[in-house]
C-alpha atoms as a PDB file:
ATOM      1  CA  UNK A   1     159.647 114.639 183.383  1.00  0.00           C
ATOM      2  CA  UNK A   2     158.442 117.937 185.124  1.00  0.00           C
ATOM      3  CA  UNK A   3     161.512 119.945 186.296  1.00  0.00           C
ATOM      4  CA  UNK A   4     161.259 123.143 188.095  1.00  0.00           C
ATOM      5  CA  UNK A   5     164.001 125.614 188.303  1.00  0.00           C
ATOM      6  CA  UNK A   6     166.002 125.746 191.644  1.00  0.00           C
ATOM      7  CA  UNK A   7     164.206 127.509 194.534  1.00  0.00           C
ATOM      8  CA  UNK A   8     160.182 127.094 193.312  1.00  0.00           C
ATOM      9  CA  UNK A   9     157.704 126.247 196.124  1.00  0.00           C
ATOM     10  CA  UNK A  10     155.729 123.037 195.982  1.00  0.00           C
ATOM     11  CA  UNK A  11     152.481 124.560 197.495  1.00  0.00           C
ATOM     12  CA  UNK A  12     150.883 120.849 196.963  1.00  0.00           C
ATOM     13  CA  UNK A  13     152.755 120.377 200.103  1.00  0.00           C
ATOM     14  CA  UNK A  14     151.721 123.054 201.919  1.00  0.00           C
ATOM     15  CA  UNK A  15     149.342 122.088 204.837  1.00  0.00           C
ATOM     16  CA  UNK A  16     145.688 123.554 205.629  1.00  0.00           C
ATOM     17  CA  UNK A  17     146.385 126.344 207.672  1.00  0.00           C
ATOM     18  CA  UNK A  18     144.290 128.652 209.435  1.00  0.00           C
ATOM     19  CA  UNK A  19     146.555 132.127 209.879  1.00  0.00           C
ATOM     20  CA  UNK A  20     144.312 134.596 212.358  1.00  0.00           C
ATOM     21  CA  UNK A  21     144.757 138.208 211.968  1.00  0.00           C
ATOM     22  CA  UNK A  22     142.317 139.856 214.701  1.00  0.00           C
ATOM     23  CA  UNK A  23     140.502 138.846 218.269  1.00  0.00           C
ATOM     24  CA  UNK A  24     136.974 138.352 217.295  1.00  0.00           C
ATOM     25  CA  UNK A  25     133.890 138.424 220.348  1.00  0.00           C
ATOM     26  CA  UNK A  26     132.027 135.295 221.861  1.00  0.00           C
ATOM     27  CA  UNK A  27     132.235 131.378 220.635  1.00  0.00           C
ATOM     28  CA  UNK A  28     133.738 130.386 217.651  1.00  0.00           C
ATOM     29  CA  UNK A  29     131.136 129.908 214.820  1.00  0.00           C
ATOM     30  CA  UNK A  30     129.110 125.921 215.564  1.00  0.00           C
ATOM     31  CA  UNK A  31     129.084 123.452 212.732  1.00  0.00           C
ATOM     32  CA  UNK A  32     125.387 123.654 211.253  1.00  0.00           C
ATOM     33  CA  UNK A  33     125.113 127.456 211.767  1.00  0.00           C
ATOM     34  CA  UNK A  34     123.772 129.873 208.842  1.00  0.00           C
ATOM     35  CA  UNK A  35     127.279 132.691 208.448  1.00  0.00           C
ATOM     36  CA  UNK A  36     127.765 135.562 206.798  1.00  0.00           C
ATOM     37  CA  UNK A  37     131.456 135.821 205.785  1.00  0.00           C
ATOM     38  CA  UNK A  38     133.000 138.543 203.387  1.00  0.00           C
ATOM     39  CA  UNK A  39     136.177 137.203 201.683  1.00  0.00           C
ATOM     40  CA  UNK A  40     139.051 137.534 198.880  1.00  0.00           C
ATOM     41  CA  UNK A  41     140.161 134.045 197.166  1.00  0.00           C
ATOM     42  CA  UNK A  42     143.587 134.166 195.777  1.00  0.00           C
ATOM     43  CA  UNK A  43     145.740 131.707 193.973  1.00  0.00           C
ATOM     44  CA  UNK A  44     149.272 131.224 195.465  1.00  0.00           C
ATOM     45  CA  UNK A  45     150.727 132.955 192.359  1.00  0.00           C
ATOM     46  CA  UNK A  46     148.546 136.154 194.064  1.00  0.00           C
ATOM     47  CA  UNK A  47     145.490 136.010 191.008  1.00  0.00           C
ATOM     48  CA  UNK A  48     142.255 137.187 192.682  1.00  0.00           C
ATOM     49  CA  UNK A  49     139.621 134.854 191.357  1.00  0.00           C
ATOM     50  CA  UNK A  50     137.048 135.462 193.531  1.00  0.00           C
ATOM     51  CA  UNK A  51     135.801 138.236 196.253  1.00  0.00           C
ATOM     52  CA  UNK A  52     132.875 139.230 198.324  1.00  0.00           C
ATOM     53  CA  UNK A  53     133.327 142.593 198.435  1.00  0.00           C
ATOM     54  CA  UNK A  54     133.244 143.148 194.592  1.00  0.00           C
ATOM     55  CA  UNK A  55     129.821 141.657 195.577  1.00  0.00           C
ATOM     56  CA  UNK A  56     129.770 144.323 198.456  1.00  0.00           C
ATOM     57  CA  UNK A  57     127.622 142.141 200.249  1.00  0.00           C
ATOM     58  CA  UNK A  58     128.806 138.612 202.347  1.00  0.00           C
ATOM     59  CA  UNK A  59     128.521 135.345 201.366  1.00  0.00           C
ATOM     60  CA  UNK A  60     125.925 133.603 203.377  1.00  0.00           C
ATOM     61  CA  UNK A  61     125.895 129.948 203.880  1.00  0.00           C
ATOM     62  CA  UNK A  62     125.691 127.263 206.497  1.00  0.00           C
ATOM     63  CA  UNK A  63     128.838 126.289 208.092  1.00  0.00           C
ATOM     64  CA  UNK A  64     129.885 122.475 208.162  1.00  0.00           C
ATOM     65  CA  UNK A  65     126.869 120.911 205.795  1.00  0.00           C
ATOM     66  CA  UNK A  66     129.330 120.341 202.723  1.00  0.00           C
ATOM     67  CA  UNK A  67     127.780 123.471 200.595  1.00  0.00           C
ATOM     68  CA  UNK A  68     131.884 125.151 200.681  1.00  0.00           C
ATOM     69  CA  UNK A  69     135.244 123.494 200.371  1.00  0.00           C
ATOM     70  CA  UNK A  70     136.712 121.689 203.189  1.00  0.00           C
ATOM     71  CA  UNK A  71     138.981 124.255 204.166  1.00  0.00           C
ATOM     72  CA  UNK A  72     135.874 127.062 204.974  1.00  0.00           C
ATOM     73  CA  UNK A  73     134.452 124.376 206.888  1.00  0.00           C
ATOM     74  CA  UNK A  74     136.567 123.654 208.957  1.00  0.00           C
ATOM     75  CA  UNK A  75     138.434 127.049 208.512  1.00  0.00           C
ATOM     76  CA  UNK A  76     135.556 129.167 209.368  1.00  0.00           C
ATOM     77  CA  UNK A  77     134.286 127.037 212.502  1.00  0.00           C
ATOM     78  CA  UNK A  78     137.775 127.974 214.323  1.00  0.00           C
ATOM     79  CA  UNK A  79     136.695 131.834 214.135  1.00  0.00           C
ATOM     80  CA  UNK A  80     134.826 134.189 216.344  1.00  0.00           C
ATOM     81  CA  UNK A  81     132.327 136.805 214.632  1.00  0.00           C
ATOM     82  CA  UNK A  82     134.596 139.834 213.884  1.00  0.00           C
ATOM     83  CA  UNK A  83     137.480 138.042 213.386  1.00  0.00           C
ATOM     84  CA  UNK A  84     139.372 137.875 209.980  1.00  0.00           C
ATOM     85  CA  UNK A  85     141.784 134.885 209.069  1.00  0.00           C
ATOM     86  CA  UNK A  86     143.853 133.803 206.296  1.00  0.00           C
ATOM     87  CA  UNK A  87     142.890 130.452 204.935  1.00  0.00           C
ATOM     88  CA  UNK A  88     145.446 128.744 203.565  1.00  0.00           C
ATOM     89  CA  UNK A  89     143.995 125.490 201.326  1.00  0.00           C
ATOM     90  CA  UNK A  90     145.633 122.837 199.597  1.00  0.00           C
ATOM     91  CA  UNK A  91     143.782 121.194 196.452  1.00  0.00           C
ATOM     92  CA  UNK A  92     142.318 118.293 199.070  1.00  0.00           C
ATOM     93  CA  UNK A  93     140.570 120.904 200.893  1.00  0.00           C
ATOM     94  CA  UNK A  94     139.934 122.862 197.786  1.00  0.00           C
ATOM     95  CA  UNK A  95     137.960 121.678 194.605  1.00  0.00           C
ATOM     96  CA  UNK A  96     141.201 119.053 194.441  1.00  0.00           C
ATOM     97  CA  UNK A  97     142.133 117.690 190.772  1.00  0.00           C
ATOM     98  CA  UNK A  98     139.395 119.365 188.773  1.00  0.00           C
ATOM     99  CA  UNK A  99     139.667 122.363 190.015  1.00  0.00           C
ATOM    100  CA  UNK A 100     137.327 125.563 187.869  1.00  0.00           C
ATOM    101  CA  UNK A 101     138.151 124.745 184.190  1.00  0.00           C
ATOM    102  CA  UNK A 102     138.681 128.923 183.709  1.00  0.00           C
ATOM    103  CA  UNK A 103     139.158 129.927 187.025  1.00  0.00           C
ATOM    104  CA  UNK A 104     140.602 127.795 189.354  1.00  0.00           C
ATOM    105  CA  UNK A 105     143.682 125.330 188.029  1.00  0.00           C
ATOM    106  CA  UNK A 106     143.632 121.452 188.620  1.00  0.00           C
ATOM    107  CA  UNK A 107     145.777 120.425 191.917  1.00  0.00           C
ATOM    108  CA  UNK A 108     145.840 124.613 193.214  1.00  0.00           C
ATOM    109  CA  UNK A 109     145.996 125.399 196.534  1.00  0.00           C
ATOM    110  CA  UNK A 110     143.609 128.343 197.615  1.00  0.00           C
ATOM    111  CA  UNK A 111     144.506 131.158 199.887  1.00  0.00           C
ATOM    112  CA  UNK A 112     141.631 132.988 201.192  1.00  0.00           C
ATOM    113  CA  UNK A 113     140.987 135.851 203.296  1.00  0.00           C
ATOM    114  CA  UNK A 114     138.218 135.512 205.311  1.00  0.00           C
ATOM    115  CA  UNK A 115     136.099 137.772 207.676  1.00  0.00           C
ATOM    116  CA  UNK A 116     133.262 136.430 209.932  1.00  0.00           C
ATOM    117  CA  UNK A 117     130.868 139.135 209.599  1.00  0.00           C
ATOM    118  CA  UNK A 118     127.917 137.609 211.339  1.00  0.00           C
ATOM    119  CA  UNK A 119     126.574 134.317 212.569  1.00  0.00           C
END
């Protein structure tokens, strides 16, 4: 079998977490709205696979409606605009067993750092 040397984290049983790091302003973002959010997608090992701001503009998309993971959906419609958050996503509210064949590994849970630029 698979052994892993004393002290190693299972992050498959890490919970979806939703870690804020700032007050935003008004009502948290509704299911169904369009949102602008900038963000940095990490791999628990601390890989950047993925980021807005290389972009240097925000990823615009409509909240709730199944177009992002689970974990932005329900991640993102807990935050205010202004307000940035560490989303913390296990493979079952990530892309789960198959994962990005050359980015993102089978089974990985996501950490993300999000910022709700506008909505």
């Amino acid at each position: 079998g698979h052994h892993s040397a004393p002290g190693t984290i299972f992050y498959r049983e890490m919970s979806f977490t939703v870690q804020k790091l700032n007050e935003g302003t008004g009502p948290t973002v509704p299911p169904g709205t369009k949102v602008k959010v900038h963000y940095t997608g990490k791999l628990t090992n601390g890989t950047v696979f993925d980021s807005s701001h290389n972009r240097g503009q925000p990823l615009e998309f409509n909240v709730g409606a199944g177009m992002v993971i689970r974990g932005w959906d329900e991640g993102i419609t807990q935050l205010q605009k202004g307000q940035k958050a560490i989303l913390t996503c296990p493979p079952d509210y990530a892309y789960g067993a198959r994962g990005i064949p050359g980015v993102i590994p089978a089974d990985a849970t996501l950490i993300f750092e999000v910022e709700v630029v506008d909505f």
